[in-house]
N, C-alpha and C. Protein backbone atom coordinates (compact mmCIF):
# COMPACT_ATOMS: atom_id res chain seq x y z
N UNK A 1 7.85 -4.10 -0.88
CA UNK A 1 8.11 -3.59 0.44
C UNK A 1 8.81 -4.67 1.25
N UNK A 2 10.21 -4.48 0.79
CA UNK A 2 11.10 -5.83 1.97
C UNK A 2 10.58 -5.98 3.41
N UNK A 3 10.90 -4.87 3.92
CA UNK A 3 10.42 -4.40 5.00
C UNK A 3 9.03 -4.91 5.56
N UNK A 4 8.33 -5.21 5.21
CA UNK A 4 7.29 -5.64 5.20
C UNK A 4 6.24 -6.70 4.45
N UNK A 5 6.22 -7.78 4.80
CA UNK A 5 5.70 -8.73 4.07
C UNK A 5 4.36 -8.85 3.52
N UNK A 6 3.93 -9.43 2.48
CA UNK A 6 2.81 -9.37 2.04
C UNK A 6 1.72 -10.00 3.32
N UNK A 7 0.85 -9.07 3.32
CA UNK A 7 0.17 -10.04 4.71
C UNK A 7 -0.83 -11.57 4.16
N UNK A 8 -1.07 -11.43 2.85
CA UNK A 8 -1.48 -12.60 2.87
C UNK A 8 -0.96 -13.79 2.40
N UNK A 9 0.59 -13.64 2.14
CA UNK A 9 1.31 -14.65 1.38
C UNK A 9 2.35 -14.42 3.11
N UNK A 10 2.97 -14.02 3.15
CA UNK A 10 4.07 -13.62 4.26
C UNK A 10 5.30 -12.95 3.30
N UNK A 11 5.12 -13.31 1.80
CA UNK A 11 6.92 -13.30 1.36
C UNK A 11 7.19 -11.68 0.98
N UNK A 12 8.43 -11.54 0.66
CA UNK A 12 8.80 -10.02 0.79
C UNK A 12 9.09 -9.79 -0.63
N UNK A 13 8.66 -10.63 -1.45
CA UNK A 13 8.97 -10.38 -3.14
C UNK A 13 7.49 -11.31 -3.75
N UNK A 14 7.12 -10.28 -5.33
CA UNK A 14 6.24 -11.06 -5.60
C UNK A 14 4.84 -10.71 -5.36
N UNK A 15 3.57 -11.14 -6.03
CA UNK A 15 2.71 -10.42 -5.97
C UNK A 15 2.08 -10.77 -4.67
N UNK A 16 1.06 -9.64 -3.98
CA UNK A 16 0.58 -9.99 -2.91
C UNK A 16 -0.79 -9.42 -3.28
N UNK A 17 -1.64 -10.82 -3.26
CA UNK A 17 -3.35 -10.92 -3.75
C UNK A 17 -4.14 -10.42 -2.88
N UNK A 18 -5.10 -9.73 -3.14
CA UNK A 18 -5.64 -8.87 -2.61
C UNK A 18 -5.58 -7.53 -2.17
N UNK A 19 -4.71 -7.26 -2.12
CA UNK A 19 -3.60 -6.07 -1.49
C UNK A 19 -3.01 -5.24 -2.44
N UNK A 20 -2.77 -3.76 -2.27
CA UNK A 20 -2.15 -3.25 -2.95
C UNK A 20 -0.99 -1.91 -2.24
N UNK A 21 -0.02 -1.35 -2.74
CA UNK A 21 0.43 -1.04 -2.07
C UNK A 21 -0.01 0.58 -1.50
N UNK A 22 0.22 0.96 -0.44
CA UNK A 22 -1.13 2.04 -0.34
C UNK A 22 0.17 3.87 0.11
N UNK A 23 0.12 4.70 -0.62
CA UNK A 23 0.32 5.97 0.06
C UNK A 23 -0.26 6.49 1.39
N UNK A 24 0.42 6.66 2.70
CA UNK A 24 -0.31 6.85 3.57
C UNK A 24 -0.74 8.51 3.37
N UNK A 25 0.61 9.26 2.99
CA UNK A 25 0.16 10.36 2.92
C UNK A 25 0.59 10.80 0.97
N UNK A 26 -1.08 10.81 0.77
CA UNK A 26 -0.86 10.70 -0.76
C UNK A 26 0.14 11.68 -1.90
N UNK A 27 1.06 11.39 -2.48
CA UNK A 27 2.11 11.91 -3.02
C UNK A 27 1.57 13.59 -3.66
N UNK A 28 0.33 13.37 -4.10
CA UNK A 28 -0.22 14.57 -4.94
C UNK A 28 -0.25 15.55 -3.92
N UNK A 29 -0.60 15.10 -2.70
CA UNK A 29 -0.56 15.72 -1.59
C UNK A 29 0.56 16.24 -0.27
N UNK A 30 1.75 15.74 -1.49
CA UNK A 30 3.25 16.67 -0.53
C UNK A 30 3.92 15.39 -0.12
N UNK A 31 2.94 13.61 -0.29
CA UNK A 31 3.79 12.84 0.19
C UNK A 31 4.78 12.41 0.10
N UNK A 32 5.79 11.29 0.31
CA UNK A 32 7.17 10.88 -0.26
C UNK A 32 7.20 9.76 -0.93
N UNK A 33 7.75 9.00 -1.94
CA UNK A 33 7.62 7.58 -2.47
C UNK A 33 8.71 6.97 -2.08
N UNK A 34 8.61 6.73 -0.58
CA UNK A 34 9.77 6.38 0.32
C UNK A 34 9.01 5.01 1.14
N UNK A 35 9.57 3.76 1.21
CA UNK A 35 9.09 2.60 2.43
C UNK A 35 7.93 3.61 3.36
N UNK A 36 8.46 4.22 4.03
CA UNK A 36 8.12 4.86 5.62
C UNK A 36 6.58 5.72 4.97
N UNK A 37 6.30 5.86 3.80
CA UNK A 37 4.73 6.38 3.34
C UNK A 37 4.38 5.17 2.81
N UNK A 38 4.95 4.44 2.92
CA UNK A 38 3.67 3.07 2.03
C UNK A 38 3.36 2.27 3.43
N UNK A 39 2.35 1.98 2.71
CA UNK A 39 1.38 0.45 4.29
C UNK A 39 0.69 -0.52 2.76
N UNK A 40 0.48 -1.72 3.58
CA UNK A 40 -0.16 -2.25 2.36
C UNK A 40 -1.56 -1.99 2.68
N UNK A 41 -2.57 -2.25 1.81
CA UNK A 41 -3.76 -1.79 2.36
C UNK A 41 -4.73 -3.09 1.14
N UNK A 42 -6.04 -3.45 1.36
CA UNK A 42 -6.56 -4.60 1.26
C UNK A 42 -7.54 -3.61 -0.35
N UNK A 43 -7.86 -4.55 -1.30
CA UNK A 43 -8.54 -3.56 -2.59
C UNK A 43 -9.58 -3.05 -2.45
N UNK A 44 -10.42 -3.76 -1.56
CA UNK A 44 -11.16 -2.92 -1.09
C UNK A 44 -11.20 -1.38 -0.22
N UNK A 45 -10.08 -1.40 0.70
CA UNK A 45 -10.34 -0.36 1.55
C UNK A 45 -9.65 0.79 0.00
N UNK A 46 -8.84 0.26 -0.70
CA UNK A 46 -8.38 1.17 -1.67
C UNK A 46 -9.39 1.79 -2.29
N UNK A 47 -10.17 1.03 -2.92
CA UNK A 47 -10.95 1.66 -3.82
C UNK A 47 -11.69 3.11 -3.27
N UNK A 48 -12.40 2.58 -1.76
CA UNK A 48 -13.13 3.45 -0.87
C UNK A 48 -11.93 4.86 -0.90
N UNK A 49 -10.92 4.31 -0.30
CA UNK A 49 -9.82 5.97 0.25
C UNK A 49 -9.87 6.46 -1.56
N UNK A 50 -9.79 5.91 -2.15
CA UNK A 50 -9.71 7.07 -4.09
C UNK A 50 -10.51 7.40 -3.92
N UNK A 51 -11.89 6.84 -3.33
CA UNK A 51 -13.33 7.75 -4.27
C UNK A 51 -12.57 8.82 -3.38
N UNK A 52 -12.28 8.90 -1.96
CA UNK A 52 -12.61 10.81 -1.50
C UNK A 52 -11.57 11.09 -1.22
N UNK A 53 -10.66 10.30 -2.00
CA UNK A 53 -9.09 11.52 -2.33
C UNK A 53 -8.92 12.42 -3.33
């Protein structure tokens, strides 16, 4: 995500620890795999949003 830097490294390439990249509005669910639907989101809060997606 150029556009947006890893929040815990700052850089815009490259892995970003802890973090993964997150669907805001989930693809299965009509979303787009476009910049403007991704946010990064921390592994924890991930795991939580799968169990009740």
């Amino acid at each position: 995500m150029k556009l947006n830097p890893c929040p815990s490294t700052g850089e815009t390439s490259g892995s970003c620890p802890g973090y993964v990249i997150d669907h805001i509005i989930p693809i299965k669910r009509g979303g787009e795999d476009t910049p403007s639907n991704m946010q990064w989101q921390t592994l924890k809060d991930a795991k939580t949003k799968d169990r009740i997606e």
